[in-house]
C-alpha atoms as a PDB file:
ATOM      1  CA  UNK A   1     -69.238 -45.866 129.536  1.00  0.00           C
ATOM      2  CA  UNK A   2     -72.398 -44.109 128.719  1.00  0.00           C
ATOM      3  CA  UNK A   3     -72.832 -40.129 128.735  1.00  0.00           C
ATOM      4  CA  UNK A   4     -74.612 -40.740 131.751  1.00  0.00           C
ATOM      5  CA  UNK A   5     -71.452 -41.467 133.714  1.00  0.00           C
ATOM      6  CA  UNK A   6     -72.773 -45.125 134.417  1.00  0.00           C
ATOM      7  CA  UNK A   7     -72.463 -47.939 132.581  1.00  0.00           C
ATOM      8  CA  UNK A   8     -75.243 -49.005 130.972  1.00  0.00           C
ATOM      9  CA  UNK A   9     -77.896 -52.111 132.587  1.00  0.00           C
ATOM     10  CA  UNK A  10     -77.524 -55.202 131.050  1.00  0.00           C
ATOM     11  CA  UNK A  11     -80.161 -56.793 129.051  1.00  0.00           C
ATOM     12  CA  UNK A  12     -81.225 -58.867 131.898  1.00  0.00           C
ATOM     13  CA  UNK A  13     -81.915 -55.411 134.262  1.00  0.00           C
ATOM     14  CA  UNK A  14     -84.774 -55.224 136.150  1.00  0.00           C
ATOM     15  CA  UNK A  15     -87.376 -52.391 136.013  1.00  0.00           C
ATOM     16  CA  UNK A  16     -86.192 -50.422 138.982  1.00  0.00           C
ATOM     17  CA  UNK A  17     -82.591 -50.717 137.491  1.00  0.00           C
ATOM     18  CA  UNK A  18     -83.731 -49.306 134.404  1.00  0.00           C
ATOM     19  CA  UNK A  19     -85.418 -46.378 135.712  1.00  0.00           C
ATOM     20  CA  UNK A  20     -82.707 -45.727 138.478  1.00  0.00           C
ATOM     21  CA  UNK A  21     -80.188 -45.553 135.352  1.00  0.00           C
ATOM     22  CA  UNK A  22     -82.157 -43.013 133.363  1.00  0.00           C
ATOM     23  CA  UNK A  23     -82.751 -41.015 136.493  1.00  0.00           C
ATOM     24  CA  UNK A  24     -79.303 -41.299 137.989  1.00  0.00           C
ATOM     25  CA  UNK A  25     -77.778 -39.289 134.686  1.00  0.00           C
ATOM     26  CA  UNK A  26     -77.971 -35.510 135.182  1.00  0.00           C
ATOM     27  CA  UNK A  27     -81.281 -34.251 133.772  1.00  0.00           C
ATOM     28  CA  UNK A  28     -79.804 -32.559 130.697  1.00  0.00           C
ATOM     29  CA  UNK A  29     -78.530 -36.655 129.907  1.00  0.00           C
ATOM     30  CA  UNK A  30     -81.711 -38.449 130.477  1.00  0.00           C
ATOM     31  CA  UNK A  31     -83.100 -38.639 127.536  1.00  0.00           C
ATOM     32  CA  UNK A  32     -79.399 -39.982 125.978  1.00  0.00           C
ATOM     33  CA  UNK A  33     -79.766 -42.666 128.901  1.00  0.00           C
ATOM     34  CA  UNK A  34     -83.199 -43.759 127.559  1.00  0.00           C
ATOM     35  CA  UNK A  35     -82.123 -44.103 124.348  1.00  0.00           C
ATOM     36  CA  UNK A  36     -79.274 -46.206 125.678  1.00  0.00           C
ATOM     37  CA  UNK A  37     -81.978 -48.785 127.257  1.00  0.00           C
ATOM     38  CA  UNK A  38     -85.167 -49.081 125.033  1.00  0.00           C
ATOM     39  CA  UNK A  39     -83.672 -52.235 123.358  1.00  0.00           C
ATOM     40  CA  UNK A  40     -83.718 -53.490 127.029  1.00  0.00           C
ATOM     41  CA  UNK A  41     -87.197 -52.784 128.110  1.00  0.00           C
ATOM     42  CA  UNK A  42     -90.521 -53.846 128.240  1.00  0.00           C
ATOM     43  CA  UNK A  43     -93.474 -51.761 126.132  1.00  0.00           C
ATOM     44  CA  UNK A  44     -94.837 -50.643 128.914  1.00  0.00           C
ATOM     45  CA  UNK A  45     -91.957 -49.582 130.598  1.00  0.00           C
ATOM     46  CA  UNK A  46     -90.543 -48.012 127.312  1.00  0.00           C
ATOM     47  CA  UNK A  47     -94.067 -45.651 127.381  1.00  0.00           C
ATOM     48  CA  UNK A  48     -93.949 -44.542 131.202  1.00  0.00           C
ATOM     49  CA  UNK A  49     -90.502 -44.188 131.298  1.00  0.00           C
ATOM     50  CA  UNK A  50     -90.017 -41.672 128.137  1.00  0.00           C
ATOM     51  CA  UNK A  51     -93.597 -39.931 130.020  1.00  0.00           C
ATOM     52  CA  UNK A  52     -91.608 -39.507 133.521  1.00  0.00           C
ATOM     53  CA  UNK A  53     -88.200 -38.359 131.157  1.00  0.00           C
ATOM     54  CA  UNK A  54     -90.270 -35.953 128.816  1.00  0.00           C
ATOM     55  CA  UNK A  55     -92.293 -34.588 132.067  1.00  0.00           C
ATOM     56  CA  UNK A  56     -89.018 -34.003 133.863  1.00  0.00           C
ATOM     57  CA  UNK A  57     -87.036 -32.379 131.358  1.00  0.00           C
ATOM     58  CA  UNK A  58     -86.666 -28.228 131.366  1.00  0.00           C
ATOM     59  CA  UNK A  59     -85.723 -28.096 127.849  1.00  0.00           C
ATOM     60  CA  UNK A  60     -87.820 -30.364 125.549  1.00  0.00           C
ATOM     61  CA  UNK A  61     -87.077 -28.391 122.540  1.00  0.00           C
ATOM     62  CA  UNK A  62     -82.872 -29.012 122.608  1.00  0.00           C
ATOM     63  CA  UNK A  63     -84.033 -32.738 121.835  1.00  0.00           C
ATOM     64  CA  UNK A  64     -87.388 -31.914 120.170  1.00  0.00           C
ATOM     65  CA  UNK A  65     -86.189 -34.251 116.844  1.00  0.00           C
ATOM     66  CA  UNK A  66     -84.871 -37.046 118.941  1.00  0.00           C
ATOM     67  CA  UNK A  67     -88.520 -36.913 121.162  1.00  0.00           C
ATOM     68  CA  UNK A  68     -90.433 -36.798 117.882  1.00  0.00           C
ATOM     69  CA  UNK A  69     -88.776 -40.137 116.949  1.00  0.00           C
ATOM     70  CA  UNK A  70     -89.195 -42.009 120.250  1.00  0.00           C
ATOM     71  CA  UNK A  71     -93.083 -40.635 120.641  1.00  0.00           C
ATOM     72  CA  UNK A  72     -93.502 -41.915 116.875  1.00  0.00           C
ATOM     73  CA  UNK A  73     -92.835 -45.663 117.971  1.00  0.00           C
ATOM     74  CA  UNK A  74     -94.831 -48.383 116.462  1.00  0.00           C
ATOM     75  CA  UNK A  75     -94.324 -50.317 119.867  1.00  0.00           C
ATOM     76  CA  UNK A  76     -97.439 -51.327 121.460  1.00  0.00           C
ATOM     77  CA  UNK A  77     -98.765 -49.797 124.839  1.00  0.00           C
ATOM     78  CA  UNK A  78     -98.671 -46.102 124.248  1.00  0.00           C
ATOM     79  CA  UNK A  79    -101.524 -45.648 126.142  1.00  0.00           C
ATOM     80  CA  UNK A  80     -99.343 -46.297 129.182  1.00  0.00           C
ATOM     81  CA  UNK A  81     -97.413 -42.734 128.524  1.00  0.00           C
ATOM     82  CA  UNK A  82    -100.321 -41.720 130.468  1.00  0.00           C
ATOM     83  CA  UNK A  83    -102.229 -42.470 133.541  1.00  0.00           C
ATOM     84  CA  UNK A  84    -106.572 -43.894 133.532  1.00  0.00           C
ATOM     85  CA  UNK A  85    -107.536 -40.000 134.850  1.00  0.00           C
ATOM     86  CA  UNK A  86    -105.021 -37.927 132.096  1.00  0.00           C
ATOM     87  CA  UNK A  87    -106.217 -40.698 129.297  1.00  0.00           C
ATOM     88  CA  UNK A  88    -110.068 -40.515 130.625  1.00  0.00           C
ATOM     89  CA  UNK A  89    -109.304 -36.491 130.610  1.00  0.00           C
ATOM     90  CA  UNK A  90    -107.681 -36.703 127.026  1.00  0.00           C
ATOM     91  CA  UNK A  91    -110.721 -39.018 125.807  1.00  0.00           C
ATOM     92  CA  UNK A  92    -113.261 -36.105 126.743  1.00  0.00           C
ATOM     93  CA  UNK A  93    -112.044 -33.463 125.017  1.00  0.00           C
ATOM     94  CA  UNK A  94    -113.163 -32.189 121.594  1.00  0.00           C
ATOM     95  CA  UNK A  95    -112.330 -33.598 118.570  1.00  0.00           C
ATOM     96  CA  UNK A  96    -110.422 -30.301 117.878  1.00  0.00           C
ATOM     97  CA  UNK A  97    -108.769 -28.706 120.670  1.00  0.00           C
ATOM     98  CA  UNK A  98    -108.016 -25.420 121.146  1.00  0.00           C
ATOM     99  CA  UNK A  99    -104.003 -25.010 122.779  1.00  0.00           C
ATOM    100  CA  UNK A 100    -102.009 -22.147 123.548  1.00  0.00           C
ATOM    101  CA  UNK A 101     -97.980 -21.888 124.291  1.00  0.00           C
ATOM    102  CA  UNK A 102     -95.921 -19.442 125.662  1.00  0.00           C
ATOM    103  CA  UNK A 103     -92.665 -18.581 124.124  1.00  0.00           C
ATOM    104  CA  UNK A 104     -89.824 -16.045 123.648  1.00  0.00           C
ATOM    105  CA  UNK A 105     -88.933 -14.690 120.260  1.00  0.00           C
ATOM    106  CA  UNK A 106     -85.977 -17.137 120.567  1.00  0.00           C
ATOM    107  CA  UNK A 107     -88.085 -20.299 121.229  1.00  0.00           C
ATOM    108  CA  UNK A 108     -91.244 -20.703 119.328  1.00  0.00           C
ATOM    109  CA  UNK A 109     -91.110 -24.607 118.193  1.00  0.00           C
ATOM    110  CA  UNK A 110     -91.929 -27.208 121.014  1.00  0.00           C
ATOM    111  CA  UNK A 111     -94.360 -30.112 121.834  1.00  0.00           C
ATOM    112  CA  UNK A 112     -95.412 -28.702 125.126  1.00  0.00           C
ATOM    113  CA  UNK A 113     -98.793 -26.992 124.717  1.00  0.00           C
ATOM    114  CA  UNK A 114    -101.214 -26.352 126.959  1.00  0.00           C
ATOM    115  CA  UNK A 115    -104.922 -25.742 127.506  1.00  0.00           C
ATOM    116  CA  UNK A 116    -105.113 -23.055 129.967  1.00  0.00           C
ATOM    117  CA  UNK A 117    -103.848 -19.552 128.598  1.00  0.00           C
ATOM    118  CA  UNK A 118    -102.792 -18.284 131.935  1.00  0.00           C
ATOM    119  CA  UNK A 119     -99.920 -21.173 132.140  1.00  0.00           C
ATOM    120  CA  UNK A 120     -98.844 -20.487 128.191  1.00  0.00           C
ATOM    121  CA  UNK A 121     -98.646 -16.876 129.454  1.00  0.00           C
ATOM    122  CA  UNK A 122     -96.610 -17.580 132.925  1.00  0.00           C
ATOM    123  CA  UNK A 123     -94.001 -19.956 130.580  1.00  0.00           C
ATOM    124  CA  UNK A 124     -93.890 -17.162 128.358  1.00  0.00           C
ATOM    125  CA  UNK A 125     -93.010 -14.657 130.570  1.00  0.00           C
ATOM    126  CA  UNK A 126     -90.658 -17.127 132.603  1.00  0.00           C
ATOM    127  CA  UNK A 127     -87.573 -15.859 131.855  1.00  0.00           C
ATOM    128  CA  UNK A 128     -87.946 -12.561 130.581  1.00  0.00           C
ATOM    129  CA  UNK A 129     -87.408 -11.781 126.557  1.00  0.00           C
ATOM    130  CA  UNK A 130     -89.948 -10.804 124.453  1.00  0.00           C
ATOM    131  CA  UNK A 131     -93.054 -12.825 125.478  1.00  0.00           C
ATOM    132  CA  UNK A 132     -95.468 -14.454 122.694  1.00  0.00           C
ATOM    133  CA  UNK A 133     -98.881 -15.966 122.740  1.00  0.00           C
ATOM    134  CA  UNK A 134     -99.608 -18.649 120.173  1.00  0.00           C
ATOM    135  CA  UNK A 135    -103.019 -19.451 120.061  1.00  0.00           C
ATOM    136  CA  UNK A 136    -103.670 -22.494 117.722  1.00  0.00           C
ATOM    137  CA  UNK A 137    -105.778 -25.646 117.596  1.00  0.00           C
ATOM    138  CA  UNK A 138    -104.790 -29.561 116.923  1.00  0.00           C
ATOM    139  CA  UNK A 139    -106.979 -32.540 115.845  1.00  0.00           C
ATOM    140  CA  UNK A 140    -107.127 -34.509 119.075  1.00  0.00           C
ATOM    141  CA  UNK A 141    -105.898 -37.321 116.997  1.00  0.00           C
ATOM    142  CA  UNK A 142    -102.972 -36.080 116.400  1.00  0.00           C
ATOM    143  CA  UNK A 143    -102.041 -34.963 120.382  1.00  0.00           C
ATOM    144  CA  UNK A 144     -99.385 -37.786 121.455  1.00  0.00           C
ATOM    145  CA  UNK A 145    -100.350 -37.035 125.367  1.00  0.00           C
ATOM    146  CA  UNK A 146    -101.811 -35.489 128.044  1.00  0.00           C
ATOM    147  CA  UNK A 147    -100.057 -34.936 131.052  1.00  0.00           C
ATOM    148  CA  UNK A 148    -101.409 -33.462 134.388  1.00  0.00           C
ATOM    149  CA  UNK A 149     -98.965 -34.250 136.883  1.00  0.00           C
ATOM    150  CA  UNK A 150     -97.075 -30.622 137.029  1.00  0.00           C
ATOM    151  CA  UNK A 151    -100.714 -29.114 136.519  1.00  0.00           C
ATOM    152  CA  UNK A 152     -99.945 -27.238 133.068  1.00  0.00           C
ATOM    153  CA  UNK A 153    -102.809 -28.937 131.320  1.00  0.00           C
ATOM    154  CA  UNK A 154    -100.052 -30.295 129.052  1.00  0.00           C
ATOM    155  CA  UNK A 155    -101.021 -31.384 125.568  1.00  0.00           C
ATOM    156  CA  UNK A 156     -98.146 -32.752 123.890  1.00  0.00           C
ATOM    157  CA  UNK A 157     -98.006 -32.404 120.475  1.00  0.00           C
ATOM    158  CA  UNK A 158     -95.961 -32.231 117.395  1.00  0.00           C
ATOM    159  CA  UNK A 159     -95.555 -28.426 115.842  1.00  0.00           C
ATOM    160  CA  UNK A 160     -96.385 -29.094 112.482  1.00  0.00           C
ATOM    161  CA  UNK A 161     -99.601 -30.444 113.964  1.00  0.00           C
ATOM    162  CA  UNK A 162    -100.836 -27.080 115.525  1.00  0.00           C
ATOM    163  CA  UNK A 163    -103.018 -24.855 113.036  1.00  0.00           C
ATOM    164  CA  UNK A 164    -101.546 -21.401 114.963  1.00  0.00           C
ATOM    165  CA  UNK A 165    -104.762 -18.925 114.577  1.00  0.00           C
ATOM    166  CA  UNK A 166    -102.774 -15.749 116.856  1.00  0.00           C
ATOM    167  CA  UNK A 167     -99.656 -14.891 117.617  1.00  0.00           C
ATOM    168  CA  UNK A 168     -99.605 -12.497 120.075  1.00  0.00           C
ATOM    169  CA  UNK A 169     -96.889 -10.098 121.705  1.00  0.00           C
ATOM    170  CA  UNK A 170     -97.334  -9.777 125.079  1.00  0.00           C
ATOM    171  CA  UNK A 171     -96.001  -7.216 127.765  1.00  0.00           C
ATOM    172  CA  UNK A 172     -93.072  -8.133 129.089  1.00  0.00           C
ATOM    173  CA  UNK A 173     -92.281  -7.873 133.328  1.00  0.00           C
ATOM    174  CA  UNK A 174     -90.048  -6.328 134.596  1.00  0.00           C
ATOM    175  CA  UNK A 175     -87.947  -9.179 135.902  1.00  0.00           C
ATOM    176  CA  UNK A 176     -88.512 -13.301 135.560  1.00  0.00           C
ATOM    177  CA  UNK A 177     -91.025 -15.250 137.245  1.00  0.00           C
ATOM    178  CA  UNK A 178     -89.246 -18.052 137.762  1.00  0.00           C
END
């Protein structure tokens, strides 16, 4: 029995199987219940479906060493993480791109960076702390997506990979904006 509380598809599991599996565990599990599958599915399917997990998730940064691995896969089809207006978007942009990411004093490491400062300041005001601008840039070959769908401008990309330029404190609100 998987953590998911289902039992895991069997190798011969068709693609709506798959994905019903990953998205039947509670969110928190999804990313255990695609790791529990990728031997099972296609290249394609491997791409989109760690896209719709990663874009789903609340907490990135509780797994951020496990998503660091599965992004870093040599399987073929990574372009399909993405759909043809976020890779035509992503293709446009500089060769160095300038990113921003909102954070609390207790939370400053993450792959979720984005391009419009006004989001990086909501997420880091979201639940209340001590809020932080970083300002940084990244070599777009080195961004593993971009993702539009919750429209946060989302560049994902590995920490180590960000050249921070500011760090800035910002004023906290008086309550969350969540």
């Amino acid at each position: 029995m998987s953590k998911s509380t289902k039992e895991a598809p069997q190798k011969t599991a068709d693609h709506d199987e798959l994905y019903n599996y990953v998205f039947g565990a509670p969110r928190s599990n999804r990313l255990r219940a695609f790791a529990e599958i990728t031997a099972q599915i296609a290249n394609e399917d491997y791409w989109r479906l760690l896209a719709k997990v990663y874009i789903d998730s609340e907490n990135t940064g509780q797994m951020l060493e496990l998503y660091k691995i599965y992004f870093a896969s040599k399987r073929p089809g990574r372009e399909h993480m993405m759909n043809t207006d976020e890779r035509s978007f992503l293709a446009k942009l500089p060769s160095v791109i300038p990113v921003y990411r909102g954070h609390t004093h207790r939370k400053n490491q993450g792959l979720s960076w984005t391009l419009d400062r006004n989001i990086a300041e909501w997420f880091a005001r979201r639940f209340g702390g001590d809020p932080v601008l970083l300002i940084g840039n990244v070599n777009k070959e080195d961004v593993i997506a971009y993702f539009a769908e919750r429209n946060e401008q989302e560049i994902v990309v590995a920490p180590e990979h960000v050249t921070i330029s500011q760090r800035l404190k910002l004023a906290p609100t008086s309550e969350s904006v969540c």
